[in-house]
Protein backbone atom coordinates (compact mmCIF):
# COMPACT_ATOMS: atom_id res chain seq x y z
CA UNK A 1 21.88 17.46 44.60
CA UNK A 2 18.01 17.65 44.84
CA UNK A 3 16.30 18.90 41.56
CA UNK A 4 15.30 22.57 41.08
CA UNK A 5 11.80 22.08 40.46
CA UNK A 6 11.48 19.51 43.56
CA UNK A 7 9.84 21.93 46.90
CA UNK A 8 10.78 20.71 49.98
CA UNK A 9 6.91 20.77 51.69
CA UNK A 10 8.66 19.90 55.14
CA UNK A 11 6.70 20.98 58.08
CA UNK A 12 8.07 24.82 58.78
CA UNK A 13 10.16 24.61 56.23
CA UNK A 14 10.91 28.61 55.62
CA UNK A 15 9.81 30.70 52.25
CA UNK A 16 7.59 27.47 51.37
CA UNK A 17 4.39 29.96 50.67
CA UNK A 18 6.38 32.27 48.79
CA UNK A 19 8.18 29.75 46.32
CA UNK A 20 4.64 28.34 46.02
CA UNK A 21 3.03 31.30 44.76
CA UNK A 22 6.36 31.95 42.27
CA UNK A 23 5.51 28.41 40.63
CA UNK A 24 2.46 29.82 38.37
CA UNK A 25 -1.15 29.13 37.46
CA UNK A 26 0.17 25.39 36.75
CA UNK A 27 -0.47 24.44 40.19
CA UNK A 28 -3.71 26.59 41.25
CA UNK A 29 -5.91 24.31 43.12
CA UNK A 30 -8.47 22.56 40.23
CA UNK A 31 -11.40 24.13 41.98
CA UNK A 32 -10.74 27.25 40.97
CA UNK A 33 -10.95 26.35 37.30
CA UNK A 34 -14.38 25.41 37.43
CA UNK A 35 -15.20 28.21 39.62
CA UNK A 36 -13.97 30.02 36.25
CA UNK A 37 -16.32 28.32 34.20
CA UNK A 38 -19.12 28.81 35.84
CA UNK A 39 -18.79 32.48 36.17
CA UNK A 40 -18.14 32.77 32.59
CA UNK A 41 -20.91 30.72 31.62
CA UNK A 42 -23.44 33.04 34.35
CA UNK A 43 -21.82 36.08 32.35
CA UNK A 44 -22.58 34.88 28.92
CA UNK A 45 -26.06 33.58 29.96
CA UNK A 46 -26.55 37.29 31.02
CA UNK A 47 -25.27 38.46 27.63
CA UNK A 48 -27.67 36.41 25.72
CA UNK A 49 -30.85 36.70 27.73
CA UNK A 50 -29.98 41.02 27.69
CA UNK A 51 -29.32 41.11 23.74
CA UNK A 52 -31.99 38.42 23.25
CA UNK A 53 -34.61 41.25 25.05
CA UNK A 54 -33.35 44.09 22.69
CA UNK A 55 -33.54 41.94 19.87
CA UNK A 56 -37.28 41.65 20.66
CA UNK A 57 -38.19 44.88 20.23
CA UNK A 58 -39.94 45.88 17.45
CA UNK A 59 -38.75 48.69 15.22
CA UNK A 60 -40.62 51.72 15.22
CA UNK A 61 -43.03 53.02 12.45
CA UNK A 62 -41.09 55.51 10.12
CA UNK A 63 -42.83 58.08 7.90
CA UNK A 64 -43.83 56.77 4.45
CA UNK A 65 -43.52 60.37 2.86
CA UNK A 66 -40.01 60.87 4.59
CA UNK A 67 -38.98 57.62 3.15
CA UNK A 68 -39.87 58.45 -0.44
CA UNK A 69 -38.09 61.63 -0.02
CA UNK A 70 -34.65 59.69 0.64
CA UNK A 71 -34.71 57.13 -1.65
CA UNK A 72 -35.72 59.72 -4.47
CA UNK A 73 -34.15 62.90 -6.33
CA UNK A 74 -35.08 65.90 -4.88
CA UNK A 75 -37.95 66.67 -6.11
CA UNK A 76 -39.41 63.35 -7.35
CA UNK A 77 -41.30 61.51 -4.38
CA UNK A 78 -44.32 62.89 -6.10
CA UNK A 79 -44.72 60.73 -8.92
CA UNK A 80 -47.72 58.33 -8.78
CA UNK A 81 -46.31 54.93 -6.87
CA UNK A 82 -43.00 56.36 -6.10
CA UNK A 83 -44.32 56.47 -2.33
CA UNK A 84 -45.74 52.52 -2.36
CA UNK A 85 -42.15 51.42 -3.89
CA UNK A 86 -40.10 53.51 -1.49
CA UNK A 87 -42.05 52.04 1.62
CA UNK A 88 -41.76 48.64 0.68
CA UNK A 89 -38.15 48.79 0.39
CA UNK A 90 -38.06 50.64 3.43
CA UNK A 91 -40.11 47.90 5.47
CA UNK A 92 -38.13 45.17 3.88
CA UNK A 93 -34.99 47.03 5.08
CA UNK A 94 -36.07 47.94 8.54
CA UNK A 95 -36.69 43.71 8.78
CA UNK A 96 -33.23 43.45 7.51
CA UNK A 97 -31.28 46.05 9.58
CA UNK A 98 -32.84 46.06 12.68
CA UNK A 99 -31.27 45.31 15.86
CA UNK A 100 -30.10 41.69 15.52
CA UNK A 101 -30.66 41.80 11.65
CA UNK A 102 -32.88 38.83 10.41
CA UNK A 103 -33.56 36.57 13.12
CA UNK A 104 -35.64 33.48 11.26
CA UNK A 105 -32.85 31.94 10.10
CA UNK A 106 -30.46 32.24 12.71
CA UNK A 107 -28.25 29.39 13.88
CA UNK A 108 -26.65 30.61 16.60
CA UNK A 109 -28.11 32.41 20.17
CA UNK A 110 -29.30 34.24 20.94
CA UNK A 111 -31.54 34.50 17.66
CA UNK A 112 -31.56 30.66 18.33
CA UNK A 113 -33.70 30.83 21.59
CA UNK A 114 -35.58 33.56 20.63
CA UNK A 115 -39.50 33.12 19.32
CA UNK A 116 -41.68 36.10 19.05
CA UNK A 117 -39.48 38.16 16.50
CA UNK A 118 -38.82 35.92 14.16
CA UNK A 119 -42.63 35.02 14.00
CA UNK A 120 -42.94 39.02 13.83
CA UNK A 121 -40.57 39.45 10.87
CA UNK A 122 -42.44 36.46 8.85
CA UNK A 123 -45.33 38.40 9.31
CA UNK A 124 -43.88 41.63 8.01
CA UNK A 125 -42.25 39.62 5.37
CA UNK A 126 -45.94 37.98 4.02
CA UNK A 127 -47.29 41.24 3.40
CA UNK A 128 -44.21 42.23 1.51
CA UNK A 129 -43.84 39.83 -0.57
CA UNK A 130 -47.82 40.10 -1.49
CA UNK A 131 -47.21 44.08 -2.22
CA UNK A 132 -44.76 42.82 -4.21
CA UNK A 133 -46.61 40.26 -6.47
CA UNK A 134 -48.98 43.05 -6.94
CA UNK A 135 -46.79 45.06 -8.29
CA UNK A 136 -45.58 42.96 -10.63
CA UNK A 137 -48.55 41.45 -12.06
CA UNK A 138 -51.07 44.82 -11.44
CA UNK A 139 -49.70 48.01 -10.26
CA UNK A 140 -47.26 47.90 -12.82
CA UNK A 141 -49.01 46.70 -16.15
CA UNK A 142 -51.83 48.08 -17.65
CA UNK A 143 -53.74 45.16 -18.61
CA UNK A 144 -53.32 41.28 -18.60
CA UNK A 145 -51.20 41.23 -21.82
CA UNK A 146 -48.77 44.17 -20.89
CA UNK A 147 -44.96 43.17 -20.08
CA UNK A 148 -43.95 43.16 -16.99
CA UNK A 149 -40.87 45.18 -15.93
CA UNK A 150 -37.61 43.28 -15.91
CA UNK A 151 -36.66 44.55 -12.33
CA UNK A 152 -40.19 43.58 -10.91
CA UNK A 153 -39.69 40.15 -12.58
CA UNK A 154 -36.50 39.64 -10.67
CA UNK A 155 -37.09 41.32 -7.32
CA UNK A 156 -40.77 39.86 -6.72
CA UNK A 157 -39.05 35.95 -6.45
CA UNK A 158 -35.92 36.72 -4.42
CA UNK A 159 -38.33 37.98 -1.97
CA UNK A 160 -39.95 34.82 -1.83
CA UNK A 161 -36.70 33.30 -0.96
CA UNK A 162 -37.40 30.81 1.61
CA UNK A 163 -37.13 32.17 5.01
CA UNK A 164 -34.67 29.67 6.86
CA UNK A 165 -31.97 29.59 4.61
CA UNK A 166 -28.65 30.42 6.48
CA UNK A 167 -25.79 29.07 3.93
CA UNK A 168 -25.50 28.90 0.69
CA UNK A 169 -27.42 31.50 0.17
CA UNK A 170 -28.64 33.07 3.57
CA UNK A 171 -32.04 34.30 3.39
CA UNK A 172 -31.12 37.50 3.74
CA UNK A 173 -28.79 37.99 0.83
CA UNK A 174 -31.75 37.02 -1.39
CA UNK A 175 -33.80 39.69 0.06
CA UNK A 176 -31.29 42.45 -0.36
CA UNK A 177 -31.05 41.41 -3.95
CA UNK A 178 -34.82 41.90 -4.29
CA UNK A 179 -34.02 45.39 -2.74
CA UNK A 180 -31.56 46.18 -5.26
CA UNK A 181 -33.49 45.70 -8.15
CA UNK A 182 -37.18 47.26 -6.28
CA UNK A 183 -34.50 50.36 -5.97
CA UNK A 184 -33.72 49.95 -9.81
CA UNK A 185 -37.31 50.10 -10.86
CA UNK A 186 -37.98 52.92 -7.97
CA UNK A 187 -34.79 54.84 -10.45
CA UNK A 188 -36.85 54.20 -13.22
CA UNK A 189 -40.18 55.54 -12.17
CA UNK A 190 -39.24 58.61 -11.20
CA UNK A 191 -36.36 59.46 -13.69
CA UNK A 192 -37.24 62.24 -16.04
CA UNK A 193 -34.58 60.74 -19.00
CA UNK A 194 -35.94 56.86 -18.51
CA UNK A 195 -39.95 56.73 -18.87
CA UNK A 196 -40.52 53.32 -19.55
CA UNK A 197 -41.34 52.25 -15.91
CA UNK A 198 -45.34 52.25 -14.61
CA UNK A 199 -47.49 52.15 -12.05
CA UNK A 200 -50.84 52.29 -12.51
CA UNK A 201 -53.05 53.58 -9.83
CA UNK A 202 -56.81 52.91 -10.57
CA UNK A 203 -59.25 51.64 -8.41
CA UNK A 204 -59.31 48.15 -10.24
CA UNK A 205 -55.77 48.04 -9.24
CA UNK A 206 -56.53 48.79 -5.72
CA UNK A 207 -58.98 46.50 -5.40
CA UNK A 208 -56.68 43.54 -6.35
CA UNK A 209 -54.05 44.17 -4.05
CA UNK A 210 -56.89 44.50 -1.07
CA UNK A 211 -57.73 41.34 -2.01
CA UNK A 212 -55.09 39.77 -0.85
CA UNK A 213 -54.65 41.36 2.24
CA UNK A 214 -58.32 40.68 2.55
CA UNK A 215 -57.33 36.80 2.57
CA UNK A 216 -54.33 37.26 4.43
CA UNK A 217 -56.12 38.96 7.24
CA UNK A 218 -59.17 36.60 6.89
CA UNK A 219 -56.73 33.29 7.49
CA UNK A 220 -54.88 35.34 10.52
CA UNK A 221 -58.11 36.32 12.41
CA UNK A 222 -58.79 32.59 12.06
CA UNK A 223 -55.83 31.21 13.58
CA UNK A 224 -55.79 34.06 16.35
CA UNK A 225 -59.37 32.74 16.95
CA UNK A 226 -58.75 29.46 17.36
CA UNK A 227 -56.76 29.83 20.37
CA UNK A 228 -59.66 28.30 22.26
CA UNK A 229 -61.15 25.83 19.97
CA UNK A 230 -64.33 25.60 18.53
CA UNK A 231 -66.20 23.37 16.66
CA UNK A 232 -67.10 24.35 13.40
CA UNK A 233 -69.38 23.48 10.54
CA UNK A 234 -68.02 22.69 7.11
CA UNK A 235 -68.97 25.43 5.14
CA UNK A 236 -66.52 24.41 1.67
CA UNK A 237 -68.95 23.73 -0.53
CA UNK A 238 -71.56 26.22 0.66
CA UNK A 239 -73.66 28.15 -2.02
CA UNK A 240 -73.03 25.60 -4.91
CA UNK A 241 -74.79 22.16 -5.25
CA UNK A 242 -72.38 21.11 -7.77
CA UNK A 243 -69.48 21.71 -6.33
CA UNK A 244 -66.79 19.05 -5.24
CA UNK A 245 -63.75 18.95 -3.62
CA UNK A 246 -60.72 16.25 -3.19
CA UNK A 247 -61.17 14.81 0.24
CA UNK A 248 -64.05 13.90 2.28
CA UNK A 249 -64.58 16.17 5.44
CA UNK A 250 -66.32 15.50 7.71
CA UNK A 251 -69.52 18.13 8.77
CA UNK A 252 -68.11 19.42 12.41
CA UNK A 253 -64.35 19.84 12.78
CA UNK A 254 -63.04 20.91 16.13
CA UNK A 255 -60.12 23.88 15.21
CA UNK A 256 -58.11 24.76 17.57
CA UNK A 257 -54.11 26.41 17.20
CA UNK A 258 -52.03 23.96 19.49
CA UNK A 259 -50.52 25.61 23.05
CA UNK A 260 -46.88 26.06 21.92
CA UNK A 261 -48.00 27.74 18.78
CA UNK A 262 -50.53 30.84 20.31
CA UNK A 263 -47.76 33.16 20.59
CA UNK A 264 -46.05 32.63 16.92
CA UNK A 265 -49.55 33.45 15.56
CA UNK A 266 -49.68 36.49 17.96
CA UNK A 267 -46.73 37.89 16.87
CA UNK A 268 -47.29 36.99 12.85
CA UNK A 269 -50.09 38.75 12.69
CA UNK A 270 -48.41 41.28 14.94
CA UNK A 271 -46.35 41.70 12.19
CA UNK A 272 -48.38 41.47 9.63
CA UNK A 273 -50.37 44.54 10.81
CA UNK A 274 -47.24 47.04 11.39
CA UNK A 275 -45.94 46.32 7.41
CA UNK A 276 -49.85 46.76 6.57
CA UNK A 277 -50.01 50.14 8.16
CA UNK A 278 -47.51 51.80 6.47
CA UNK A 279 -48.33 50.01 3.03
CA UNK A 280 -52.12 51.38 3.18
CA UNK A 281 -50.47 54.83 4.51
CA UNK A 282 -48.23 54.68 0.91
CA UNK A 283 -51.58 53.47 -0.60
CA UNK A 284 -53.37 56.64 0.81
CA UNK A 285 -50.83 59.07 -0.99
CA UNK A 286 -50.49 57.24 -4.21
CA UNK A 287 -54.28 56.09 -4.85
CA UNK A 288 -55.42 60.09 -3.44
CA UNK A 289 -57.58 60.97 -6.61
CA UNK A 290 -59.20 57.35 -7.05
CA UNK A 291 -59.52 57.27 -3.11
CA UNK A 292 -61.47 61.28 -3.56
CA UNK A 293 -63.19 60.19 -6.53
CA UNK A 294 -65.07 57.17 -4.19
CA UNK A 295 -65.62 58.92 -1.48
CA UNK A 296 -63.25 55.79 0.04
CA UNK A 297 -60.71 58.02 1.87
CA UNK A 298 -62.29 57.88 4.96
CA UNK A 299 -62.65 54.18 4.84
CA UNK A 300 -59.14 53.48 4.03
CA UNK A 301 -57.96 55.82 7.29
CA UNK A 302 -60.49 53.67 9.50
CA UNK A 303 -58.99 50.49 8.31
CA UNK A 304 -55.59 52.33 9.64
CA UNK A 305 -56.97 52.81 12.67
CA UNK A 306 -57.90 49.88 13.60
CA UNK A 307 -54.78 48.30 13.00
CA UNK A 308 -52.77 51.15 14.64
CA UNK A 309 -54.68 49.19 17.82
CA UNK A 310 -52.69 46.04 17.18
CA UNK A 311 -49.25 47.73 18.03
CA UNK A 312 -49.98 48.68 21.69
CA UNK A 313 -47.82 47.51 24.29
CA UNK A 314 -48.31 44.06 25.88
CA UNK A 315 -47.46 44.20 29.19
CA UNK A 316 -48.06 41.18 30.12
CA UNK A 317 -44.75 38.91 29.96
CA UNK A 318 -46.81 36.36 28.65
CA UNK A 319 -49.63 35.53 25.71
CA UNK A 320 -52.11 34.53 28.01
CA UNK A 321 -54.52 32.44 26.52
CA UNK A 322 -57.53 32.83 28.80
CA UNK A 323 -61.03 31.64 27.75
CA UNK A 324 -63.64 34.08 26.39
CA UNK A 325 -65.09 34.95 29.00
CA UNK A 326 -62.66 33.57 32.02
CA UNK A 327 -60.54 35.10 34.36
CA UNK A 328 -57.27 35.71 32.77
CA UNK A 329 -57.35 37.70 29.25
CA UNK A 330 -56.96 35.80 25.68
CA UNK A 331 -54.45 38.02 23.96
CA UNK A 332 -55.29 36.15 20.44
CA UNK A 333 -58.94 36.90 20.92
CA UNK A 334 -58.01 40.66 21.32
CA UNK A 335 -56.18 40.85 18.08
CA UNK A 336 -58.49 38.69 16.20
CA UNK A 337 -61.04 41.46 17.01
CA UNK A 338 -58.69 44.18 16.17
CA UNK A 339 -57.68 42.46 12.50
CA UNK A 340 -61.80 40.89 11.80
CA UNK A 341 -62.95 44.86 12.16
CA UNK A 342 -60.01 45.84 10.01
CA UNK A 343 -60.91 43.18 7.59
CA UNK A 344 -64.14 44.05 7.36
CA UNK A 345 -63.31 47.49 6.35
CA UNK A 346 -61.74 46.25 3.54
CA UNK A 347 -64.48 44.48 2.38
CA UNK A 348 -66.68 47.68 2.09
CA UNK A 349 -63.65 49.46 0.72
CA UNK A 350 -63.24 46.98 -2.01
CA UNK A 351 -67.02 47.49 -2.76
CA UNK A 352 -66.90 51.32 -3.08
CA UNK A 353 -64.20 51.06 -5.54
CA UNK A 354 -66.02 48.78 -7.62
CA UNK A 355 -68.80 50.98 -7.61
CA UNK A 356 -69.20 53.07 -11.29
């Protein structure tokens, strides 16, 4: 008696298709396996490079006034730096919750493979965390011997959490906990029961913050420059005969930002400038009588301006990294000139308000 499982593959042997197609996926042709696979593998290549192009979008602006209002009472978005508080934990949350969350740190694709946003959000992030050291150690103290407020003291360092941390903590745990306790002192400062937070806003104040985004923009429009090398004198020691510095340089250095980097400085400063906008927009509101009192409005909506130009659309698929005056555009060169005017700005802002 011949086994049940044996087939009899005779030559016109009848119902030999039919018992075949009974026996299961066991004994489908191995060919069609790896036809399978590589379907699969086309329709999660698909996935990723789709999601990966959402992902890359940048958020949109939101309104700095509308913001206050939610994170407030009804009521209370009026009190002097309740708009500069709200904004920054509405930037920092935007960075968090956006589509695709917080992509530095990712481990896995498609926030693996992708390039310009994370260089985008460490942009954003920079000028957040420098709002935030200024309100630690300026907005919020009177003068250098004041205390600083507990929730500013532990917000300001978890938002210098290191940026590509993804276990043990992730990055963005750290950040949220920064949120949490910005949010605490936000409570604070515009409670009418608790009146022991501050923020100051006088034009010495103002004028400490700018300088750091004056340095911040200053090391940016360098970078962005650099895109097609130049040779540069030393200028270190410039101004002071007796002044000395650790290393020997030499007296020409040639500067230049290496290919595969262009675009991450692109994007940084990218970033930079769309967090900057809506702090100096928050800084606008809050700093209003200091701002009228200098005759510095003006100034402060020009600096605005010119990095509202930074957010345009680029439509070309590509930084292009043409020479100066070549055929094919320098993308860098066009932000560098956007963020040097912008810096600039702040320069004379910073000298109106020292101005008596």
């Amino acid at each position: 008696m011949a086994d049940e499982d044996t087939i009899d593959v005779t030559p016109g042997k009848p119902g030999l298709r039919r018992r075949l197609q009974n026996l299961g996926d066991d004994y489908l042709p191995r060919g069609n396996w790896f036809r399978f696979a590589a379907v699969v593998g086309v329709l999660y290549a698909v996935l990723v490079i789709v999601v990966g192009f959402i992902w890359s979008i940048a958020p949109a602006p939101f309104d700095v006034r509308e913001k206050a209002a939610e994170l407030t009472p009804a009521g209370r978005s009026e009190v002097t730096g309740a708009v500069t508080t709200a904004t920054l934990i509405g930037v920092v949350d935007t960075l968090l919750e956006k589509p695709g969350g917080f992509l530095y740190n990712d481990r896995m694709p498609p926030g693996l493979y992708l390039d310009n946003m994370p260089h985008w959000e460490y942009g954003v992030l920079l000028q957040s965390r420098d709002l935030g050291r200024a309100m630690r150690e300026v907005l919020s103290r009177s003068q250098s011997q004041s205390r600083e407020d507990p929730d500013l003291a532990i917000a300001e360092p978890r938002l210098n959490f290191q940026t590509d941390s993804w276990l043990l903590p992730p990055s963005e745990s750290e950040y949220r906990k920064g949120l949490k306790h910005f949010q605490a002192y936000l409570d604070r400062l515009v409670s009418e029961e608790q009146r022991d937070a501050r923020f100051y806003a006088r034009a010495d104040n103002l004028r400490e913050w700018l300088s750091m985004v004056n340095a911040r923009l200053g090391s940016l429009s360098q970078r962005l420059v650099a895109s097609v090398g130049q040779r540069r004198l030393t200028t270190n020691l410039a101004g002071d005969a007796g002044a000395l510095q650790a290393t020997v340089t030499p007296g020409e250095v040639m500067v230049r930002t290496p290919w595969m980097e262009i675009d991450d400085v692109f994007y940084e400063a990218r970033g930079s400038a769309w967090a900057l906008i809506h702090f100096l927009r928050a800084a606008e509101i809050d700093f209003v009588e200091v701002l009228e009192n200098k005759n510095a409005r003006v100034s402060l909506q020009q600096i605005i301006r010119e990095l509202e130009g930074t957010q345009a659309a680029v439509w070309s698929p590509f930084i292009l990294n043409g020479t100066g005056f070549g055929l094919l555009a320098n993308h860098s060169l066009v932000m560098a000139s956007y963020l040097a005017r912008a810096n600039a700005a702040i320069i004379d802002l910073r000298n109106l308000l020292s101005q008596g």
